[in-house]
C-alpha atoms as a PDB file:
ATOM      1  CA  UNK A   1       0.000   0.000   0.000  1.00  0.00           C
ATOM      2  CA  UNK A   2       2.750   2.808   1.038  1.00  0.00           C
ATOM      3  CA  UNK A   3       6.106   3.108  -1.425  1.00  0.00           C
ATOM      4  CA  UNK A   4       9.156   1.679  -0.072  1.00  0.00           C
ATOM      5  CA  UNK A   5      11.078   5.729  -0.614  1.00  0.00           C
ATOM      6  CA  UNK A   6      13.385   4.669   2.733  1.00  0.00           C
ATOM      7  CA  UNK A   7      14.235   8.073   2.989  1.00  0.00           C
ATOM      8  CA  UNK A   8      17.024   9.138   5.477  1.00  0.00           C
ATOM      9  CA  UNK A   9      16.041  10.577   8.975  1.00  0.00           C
ATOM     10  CA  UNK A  10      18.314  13.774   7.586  1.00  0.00           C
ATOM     11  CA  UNK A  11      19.009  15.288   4.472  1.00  0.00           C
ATOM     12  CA  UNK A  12      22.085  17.855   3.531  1.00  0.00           C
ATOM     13  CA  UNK A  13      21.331  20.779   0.896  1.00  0.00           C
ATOM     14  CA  UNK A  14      23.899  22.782   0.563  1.00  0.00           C
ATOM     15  CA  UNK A  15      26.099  21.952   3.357  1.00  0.00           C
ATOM     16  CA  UNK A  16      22.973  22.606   5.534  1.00  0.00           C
ATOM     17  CA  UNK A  17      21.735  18.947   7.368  1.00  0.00           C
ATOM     18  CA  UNK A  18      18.222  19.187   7.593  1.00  0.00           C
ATOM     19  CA  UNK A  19      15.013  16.733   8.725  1.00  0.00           C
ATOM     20  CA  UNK A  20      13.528  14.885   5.182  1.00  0.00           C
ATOM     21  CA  UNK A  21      10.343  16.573   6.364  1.00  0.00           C
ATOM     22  CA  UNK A  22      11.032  20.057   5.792  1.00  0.00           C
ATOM     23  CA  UNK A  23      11.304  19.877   2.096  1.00  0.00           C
ATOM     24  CA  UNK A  24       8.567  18.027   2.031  1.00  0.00           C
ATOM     25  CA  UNK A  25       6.478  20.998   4.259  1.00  0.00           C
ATOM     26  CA  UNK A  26       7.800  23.549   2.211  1.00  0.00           C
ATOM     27  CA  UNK A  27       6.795  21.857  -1.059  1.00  0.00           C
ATOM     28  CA  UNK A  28       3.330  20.832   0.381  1.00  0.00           C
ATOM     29  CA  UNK A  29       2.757  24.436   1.274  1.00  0.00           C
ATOM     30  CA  UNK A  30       3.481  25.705  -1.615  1.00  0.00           C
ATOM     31  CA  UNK A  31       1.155  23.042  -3.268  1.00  0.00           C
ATOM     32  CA  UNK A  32      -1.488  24.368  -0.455  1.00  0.00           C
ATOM     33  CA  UNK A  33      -1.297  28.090  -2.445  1.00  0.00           C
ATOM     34  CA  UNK A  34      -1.832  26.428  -5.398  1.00  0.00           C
ATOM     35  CA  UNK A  35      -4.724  24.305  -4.367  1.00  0.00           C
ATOM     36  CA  UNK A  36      -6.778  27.021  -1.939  1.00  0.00           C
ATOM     37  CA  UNK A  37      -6.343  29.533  -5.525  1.00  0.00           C
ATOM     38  CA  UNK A  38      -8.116  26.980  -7.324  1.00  0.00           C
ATOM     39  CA  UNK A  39     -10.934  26.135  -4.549  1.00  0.00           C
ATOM     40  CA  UNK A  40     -11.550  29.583  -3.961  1.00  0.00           C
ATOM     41  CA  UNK A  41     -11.867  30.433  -8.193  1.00  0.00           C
ATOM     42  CA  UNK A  42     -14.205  27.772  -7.684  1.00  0.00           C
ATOM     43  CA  UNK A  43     -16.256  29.332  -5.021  1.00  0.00           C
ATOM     44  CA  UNK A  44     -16.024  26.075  -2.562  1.00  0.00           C
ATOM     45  CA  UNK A  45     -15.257  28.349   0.214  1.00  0.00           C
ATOM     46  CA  UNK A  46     -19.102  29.066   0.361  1.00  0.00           C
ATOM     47  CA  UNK A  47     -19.706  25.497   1.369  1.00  0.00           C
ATOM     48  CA  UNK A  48     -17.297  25.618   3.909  1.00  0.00           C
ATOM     49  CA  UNK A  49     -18.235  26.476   7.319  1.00  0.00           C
ATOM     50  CA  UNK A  50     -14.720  28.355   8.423  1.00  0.00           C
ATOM     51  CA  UNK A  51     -12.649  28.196   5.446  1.00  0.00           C
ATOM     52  CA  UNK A  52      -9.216  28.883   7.640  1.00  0.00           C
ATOM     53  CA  UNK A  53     -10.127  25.704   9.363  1.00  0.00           C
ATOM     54  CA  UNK A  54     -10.666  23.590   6.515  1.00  0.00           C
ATOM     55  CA  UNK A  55      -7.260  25.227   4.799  1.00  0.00           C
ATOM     56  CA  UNK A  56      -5.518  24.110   7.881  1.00  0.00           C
ATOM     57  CA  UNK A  57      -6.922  20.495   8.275  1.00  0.00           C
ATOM     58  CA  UNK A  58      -6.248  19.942   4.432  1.00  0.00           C
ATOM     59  CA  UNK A  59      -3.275  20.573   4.866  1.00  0.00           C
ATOM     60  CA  UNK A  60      -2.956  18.809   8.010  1.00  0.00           C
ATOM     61  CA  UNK A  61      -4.486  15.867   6.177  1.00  0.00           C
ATOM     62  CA  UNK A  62      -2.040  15.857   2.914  1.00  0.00           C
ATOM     63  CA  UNK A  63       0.980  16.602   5.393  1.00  0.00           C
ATOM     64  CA  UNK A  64       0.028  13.408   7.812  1.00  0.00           C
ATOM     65  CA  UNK A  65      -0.609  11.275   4.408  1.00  0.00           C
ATOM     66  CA  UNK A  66       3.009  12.115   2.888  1.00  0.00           C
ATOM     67  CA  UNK A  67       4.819  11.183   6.602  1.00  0.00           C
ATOM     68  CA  UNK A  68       3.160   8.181   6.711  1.00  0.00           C
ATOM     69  CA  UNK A  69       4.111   7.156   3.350  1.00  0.00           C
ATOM     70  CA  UNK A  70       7.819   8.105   3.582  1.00  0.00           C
ATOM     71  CA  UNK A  71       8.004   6.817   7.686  1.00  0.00           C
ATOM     72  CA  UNK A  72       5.852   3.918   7.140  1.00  0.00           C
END
């Protein structure tokens, strides 16, 4: 079910050792902008009874997913 990625605990990127997760949060964030211009183009937000909270547990939710298929 997951993909076997075994990823290292810690990454370096330009001499600069990092967690694997932090490219991973910056690239799902910037994924977030792109989705939440899209949903709100096509007035979802409306639906939505707090839209902040449903930004935040989307992302919470795609976050959690790509964790638990790189630390399985």
């Amino acid at each position: 079910m997951f993909l076997d990625l075994n990823l290292p605990l810690d990454i370096t990127f330009l001499g600069v050792q990092m967690p694997t997760l932090l490219p991973i949060f910056v690239s799902l964030a910037v994924f977030m902008i792109w989705v939440d211009t899209i949903l709100s183009e096509l007035g979802a937000y409306k639906y939505v009874w707090h839209a902040g909270l449903f930004r935040t547990a989307l992302f919470v939710c795609l976050f959690s997913f790509a964790c638990l298929t790189i630390y399985h």
